[in-house]
C-alpha atoms as a PDB file:
ATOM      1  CA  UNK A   1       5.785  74.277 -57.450  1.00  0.00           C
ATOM      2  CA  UNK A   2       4.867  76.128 -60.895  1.00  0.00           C
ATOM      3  CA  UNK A   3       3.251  72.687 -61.889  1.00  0.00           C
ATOM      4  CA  UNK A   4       1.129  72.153 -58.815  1.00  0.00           C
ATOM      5  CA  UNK A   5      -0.209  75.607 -59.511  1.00  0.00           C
ATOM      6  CA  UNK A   6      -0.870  75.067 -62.807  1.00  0.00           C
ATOM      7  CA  UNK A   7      -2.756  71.683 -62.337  1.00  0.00           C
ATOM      8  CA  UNK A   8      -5.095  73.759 -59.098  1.00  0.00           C
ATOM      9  CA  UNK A   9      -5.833  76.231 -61.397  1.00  0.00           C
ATOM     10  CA  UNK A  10      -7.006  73.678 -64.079  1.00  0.00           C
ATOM     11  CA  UNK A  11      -8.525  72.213 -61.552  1.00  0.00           C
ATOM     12  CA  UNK A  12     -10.645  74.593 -60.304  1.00  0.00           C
ATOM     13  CA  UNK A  13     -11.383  76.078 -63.577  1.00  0.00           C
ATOM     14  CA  UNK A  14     -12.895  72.741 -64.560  1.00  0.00           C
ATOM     15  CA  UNK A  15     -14.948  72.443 -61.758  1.00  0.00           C
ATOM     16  CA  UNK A  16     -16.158  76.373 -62.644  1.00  0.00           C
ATOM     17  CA  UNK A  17     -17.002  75.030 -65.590  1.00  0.00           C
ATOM     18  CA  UNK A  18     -19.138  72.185 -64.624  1.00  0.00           C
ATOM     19  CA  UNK A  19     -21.238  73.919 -62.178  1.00  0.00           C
ATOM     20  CA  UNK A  20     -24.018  75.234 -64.391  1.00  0.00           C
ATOM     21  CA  UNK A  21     -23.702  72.034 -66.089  1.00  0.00           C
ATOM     22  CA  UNK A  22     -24.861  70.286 -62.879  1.00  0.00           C
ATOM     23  CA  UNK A  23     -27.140  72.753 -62.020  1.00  0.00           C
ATOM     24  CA  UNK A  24     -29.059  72.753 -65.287  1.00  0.00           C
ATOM     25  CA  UNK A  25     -29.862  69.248 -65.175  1.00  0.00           C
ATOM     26  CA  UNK A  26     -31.856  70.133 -61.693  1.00  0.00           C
ATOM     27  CA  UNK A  27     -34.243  72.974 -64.092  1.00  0.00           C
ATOM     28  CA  UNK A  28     -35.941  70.397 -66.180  1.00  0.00           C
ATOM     29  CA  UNK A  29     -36.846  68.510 -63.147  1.00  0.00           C
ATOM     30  CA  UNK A  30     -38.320  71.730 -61.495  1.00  0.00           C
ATOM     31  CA  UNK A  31     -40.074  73.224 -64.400  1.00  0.00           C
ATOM     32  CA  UNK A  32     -41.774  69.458 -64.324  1.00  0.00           C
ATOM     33  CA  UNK A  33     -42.469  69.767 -61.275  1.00  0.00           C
ATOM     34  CA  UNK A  34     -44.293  73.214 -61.184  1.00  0.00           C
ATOM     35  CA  UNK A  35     -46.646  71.911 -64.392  1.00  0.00           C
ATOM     36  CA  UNK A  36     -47.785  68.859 -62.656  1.00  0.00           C
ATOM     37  CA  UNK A  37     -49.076  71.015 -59.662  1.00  0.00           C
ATOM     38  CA  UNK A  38     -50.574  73.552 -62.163  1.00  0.00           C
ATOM     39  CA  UNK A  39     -52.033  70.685 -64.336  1.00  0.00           C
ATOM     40  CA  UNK A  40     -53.263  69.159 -60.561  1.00  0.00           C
ATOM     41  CA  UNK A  41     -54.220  72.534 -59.593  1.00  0.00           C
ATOM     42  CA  UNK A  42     -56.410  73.344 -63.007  1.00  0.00           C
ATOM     43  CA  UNK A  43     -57.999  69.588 -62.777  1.00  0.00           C
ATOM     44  CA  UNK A  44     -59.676  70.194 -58.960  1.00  0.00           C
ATOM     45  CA  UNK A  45     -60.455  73.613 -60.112  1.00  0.00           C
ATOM     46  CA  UNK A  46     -62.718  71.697 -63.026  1.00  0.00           C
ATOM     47  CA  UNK A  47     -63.743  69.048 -60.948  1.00  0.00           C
ATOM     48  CA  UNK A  48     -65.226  72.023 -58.683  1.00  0.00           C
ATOM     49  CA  UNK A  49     -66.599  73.808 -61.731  1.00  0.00           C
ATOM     50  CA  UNK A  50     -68.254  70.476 -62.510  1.00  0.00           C
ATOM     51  CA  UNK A  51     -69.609  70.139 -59.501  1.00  0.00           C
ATOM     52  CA  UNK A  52     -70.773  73.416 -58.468  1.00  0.00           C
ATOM     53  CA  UNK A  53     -72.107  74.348 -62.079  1.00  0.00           C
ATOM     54  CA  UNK A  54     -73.119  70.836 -62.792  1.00  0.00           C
ATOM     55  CA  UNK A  55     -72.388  70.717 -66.884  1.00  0.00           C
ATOM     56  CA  UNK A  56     -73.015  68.409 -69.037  1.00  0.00           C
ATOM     57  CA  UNK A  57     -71.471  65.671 -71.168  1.00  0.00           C
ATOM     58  CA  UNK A  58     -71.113  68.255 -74.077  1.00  0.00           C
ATOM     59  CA  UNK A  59     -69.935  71.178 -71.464  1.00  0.00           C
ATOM     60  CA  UNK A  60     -67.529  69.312 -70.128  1.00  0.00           C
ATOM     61  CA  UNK A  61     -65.947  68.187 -73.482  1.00  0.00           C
ATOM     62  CA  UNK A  62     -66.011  71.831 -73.976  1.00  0.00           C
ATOM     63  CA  UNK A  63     -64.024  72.675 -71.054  1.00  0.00           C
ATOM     64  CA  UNK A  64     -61.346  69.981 -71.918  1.00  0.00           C
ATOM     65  CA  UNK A  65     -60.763  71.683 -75.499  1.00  0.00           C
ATOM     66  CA  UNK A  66     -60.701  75.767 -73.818  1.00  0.00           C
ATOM     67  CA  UNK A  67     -58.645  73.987 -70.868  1.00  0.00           C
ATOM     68  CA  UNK A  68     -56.109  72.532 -73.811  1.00  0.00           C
ATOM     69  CA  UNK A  69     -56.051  76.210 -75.555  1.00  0.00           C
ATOM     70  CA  UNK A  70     -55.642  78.077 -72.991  1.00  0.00           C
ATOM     71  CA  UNK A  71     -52.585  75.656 -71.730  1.00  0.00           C
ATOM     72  CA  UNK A  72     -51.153  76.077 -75.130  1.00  0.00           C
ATOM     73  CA  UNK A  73     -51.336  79.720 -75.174  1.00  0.00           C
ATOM     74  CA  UNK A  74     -49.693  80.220 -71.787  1.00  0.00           C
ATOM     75  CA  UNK A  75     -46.735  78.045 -72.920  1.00  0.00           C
ATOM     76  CA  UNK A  76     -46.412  80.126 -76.368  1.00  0.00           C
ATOM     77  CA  UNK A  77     -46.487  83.170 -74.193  1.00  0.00           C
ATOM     78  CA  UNK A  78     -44.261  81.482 -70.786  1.00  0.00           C
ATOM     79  CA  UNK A  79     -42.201  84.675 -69.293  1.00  0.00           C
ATOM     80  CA  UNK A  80     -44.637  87.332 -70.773  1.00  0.00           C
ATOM     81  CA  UNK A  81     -46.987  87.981 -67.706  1.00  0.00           C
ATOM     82  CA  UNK A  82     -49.568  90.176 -69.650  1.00  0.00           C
ATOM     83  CA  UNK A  83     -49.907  88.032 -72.493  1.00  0.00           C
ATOM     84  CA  UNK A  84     -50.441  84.966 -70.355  1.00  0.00           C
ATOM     85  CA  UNK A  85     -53.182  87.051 -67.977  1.00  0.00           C
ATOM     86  CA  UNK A  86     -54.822  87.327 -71.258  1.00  0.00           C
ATOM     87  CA  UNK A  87     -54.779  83.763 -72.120  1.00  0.00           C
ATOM     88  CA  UNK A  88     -56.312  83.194 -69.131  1.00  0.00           C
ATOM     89  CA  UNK A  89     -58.674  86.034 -69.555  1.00  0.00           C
ATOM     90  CA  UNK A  90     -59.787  84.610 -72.689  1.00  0.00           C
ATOM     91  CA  UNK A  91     -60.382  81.284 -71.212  1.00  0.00           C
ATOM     92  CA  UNK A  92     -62.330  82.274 -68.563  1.00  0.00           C
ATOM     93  CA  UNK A  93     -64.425  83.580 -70.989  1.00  0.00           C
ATOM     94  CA  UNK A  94     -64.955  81.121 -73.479  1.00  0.00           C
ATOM     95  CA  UNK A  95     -65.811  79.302 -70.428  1.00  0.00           C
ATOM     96  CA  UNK A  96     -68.744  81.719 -69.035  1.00  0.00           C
ATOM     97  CA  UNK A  97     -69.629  81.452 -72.868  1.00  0.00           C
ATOM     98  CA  UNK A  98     -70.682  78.080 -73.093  1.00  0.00           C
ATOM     99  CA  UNK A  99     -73.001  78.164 -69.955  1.00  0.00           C
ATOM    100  CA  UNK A 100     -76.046  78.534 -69.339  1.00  0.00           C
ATOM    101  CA  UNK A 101     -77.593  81.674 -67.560  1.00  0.00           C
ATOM    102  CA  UNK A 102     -78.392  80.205 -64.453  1.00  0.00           C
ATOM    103  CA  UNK A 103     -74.304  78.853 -64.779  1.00  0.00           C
ATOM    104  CA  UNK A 104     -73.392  81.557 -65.505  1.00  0.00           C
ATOM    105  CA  UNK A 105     -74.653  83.938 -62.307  1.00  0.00           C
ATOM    106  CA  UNK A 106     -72.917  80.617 -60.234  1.00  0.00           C
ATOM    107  CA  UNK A 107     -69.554  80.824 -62.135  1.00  0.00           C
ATOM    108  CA  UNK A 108     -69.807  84.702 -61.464  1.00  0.00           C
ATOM    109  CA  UNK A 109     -70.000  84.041 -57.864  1.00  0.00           C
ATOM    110  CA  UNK A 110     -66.724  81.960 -58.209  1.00  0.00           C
ATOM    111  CA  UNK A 111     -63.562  83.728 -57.274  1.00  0.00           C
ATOM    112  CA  UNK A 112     -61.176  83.616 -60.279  1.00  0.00           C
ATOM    113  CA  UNK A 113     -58.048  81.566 -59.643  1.00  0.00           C
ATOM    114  CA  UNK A 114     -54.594  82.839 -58.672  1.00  0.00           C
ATOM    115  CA  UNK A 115     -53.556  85.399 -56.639  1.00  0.00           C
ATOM    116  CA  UNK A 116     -56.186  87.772 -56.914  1.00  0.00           C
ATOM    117  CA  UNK A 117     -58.602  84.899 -55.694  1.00  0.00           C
ATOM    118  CA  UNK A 118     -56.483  84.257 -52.756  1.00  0.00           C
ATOM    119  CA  UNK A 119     -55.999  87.307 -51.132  1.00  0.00           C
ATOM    120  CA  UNK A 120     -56.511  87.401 -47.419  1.00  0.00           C
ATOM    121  CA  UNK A 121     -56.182  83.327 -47.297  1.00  0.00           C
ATOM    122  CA  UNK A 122     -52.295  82.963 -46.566  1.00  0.00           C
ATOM    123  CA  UNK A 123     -51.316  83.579 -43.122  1.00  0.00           C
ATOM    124  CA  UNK A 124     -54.659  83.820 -41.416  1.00  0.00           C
ATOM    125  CA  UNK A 125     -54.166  82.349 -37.694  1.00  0.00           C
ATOM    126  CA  UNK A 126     -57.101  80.948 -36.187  1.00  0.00           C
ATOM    127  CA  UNK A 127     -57.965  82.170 -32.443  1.00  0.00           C
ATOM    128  CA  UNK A 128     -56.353  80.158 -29.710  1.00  0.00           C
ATOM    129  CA  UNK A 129     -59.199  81.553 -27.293  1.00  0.00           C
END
C-alpha cells in the first residue's frame, strides 16, 4: 500500500507540475491574437483617416513611419499604462502635425480611439417600438 501511495503522489505532483507548462504554451497564441486585432484595428482606423482627411502620397508615408513608432513605443512600454497613453499621445500628435489646417479642424472632429472614444456605444439597445 506504501508504494501505491508513493507512485499517486508522484503522480499527481507531476501533473502539478505540468500544468503551467501547458498553459503557457496557450499565452503566445493569445498575445498573437490580441496584436493582430490591434494591428487590424489601427489599419481601418488609417484607412478612415485616409479617407475622411484625404492625405497624400507623402502624408500617408508619413503616417506609416508615426504608425511604426508609436507601435514600437507601446511594446517598449507593454504593462506601463501611462507611458503607453503617452505613446499614443505623442502619435496623435505627430499626426495632427503633418496636416494641413483644413485636416487638421477634420481630424479634431475625430473622436480619439479607445475607450474614451467609445463611451456610450456598448450596450445601447435600439427601440423595439
Amino acid at each position: 500500500m506504501n508504494s501505491t501511495v508513493k507512485f499517486l503522489f508522484a503522480l499527481l505532483t507531476l501533473g502539478l507540475a505540468a500544468a503551467p507548462l501547458a498553459h503557457a504554451k496557450e499565452k503566445p497564441e493569445k498575445v498573437a491574437q490580441a496584436g493582430q486585432r490591434i494591428k487590424g484595428a489601427v489599419d481601418e482606423h488609417d484607412k478612415m483617416l485616409n479617407e475622411k482627411l484625404k492625405l497624400t502620397a507623402e502624408q500617408q508615408a508619413k503616417l506609416a513611419t508615426i504608425r511604426k513608432e508609436q507601435a514600437a513605443g507601446m511594446k517598449a512600454h507593454r504593462g506601463d499604462r501611462a507611458k503607453m497613453a503617452d505613446a499614443m499621445k505623442t502619435g496623435r500628435e505627430q499626426i495632427r502635425a503633418m496636416l494641413t489646417p483644413e485636416q487638421q479642424t477634420t481630424f479634431d472632429s475625430i473622436k480619439p480611439e479607445g475607450r474614451e472614444g467609445k463611451k456610450g456605444k456598448k450596450g445601447k439597445k435600439e427601440d423595439a417600438s
